[in-house]
Protein backbone atom coordinates (compact mmCIF):
# COMPACT_ATOMS: atom_id res chain seq x y z
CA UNK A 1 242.54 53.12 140.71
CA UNK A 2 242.72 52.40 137.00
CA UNK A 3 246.24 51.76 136.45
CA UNK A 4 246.33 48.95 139.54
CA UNK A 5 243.78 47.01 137.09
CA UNK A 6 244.84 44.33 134.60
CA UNK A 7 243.96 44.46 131.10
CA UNK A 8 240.82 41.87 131.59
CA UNK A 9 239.57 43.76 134.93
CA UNK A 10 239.71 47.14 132.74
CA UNK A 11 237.25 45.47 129.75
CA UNK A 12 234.90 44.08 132.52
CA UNK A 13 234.64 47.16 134.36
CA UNK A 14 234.27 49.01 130.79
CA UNK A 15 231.62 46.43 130.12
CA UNK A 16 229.37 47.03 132.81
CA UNK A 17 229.92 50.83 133.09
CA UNK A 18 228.71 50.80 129.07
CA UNK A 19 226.13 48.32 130.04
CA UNK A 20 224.29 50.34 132.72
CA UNK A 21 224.94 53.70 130.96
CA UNK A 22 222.81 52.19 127.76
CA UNK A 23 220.22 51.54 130.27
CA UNK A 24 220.35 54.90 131.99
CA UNK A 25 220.82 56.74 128.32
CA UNK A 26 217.82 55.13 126.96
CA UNK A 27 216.04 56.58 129.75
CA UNK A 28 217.27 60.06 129.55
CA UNK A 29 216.21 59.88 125.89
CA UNK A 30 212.61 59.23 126.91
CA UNK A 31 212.83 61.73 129.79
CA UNK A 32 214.79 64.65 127.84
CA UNK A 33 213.37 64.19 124.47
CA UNK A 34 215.14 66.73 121.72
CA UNK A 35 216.93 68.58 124.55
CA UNK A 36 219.33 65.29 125.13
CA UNK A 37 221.76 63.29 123.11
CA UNK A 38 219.69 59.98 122.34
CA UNK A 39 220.38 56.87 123.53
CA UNK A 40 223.68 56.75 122.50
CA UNK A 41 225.27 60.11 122.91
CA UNK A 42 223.75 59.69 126.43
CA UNK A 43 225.59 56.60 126.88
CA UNK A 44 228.97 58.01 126.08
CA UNK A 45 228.47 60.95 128.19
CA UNK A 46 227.67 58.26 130.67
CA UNK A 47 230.73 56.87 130.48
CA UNK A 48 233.17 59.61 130.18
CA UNK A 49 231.88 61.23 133.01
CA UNK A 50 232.04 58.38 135.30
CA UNK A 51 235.70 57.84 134.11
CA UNK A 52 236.48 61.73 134.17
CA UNK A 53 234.85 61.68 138.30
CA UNK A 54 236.47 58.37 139.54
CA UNK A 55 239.53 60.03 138.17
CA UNK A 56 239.30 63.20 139.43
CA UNK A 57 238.67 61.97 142.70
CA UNK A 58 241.77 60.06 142.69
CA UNK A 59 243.85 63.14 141.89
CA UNK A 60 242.62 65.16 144.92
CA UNK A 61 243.40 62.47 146.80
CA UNK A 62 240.21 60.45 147.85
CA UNK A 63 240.98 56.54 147.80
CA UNK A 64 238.43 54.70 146.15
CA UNK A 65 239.42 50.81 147.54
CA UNK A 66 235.89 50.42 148.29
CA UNK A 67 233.83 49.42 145.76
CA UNK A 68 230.91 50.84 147.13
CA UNK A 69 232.67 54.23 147.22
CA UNK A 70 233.85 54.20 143.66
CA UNK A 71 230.85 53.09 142.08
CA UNK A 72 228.73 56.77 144.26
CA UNK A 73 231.86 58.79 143.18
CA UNK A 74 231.58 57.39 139.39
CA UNK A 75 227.40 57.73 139.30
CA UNK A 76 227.56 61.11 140.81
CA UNK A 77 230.07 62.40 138.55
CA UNK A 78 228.37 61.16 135.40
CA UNK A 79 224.99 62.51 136.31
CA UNK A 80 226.67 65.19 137.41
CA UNK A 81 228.25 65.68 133.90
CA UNK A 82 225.18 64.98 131.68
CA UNK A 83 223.21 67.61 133.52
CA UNK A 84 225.71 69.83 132.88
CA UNK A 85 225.95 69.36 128.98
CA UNK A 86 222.25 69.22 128.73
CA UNK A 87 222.14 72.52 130.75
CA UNK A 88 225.08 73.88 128.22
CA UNK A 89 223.09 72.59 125.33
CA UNK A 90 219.67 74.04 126.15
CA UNK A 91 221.12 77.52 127.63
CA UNK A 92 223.01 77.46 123.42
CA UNK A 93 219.70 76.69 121.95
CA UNK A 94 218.34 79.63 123.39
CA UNK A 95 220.86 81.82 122.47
């Protein structure tokens, strides 16, 4: 899906993906406290987990030409990711 976007497509899609991850780190922050990243460790798990679903999906073969589609894979796959860092993290700080 990526590599059919031009360079100014890629840097608006980047934008927003950044844009609503700040807004969804900020609130992990304030729901997680010390056991998450702050705002802006958040955000960049945000973002490379989004990037790391959308393209994992496309390597098993799931076509993401709807928008709709790719935007639930990406979501899923970075909430999917930040729980599982936060789990990693808090299952090391009890070790």
């Amino acid at each position: 899906m990526f590599l059919h976007l031009d360079t100014t497509e890629l840097l608006c899609t980047f934008a927003a993906i950044a844009a609503f991850g700040f807004l969804f780190g900020a609130v992990l922050d304030a729901i997680l406290k010390e056991s998450g990243f702050g705002p802006t460790g958040n955000t960049l798990l945000f973002i490379a987990g989004f990037f790391i679903a959308v393209l994992v999906a496309n390597k098993h073969g799931i076509a993401l030409n709807d928008l709709r589609l790719a935007t639930a894979c990406g979501l899923g796959g970075a909430f999917a990711f930040i729980s599982a860092v936060a789990l990693l993290k808090a299952g090391m700080a009890r070790l």
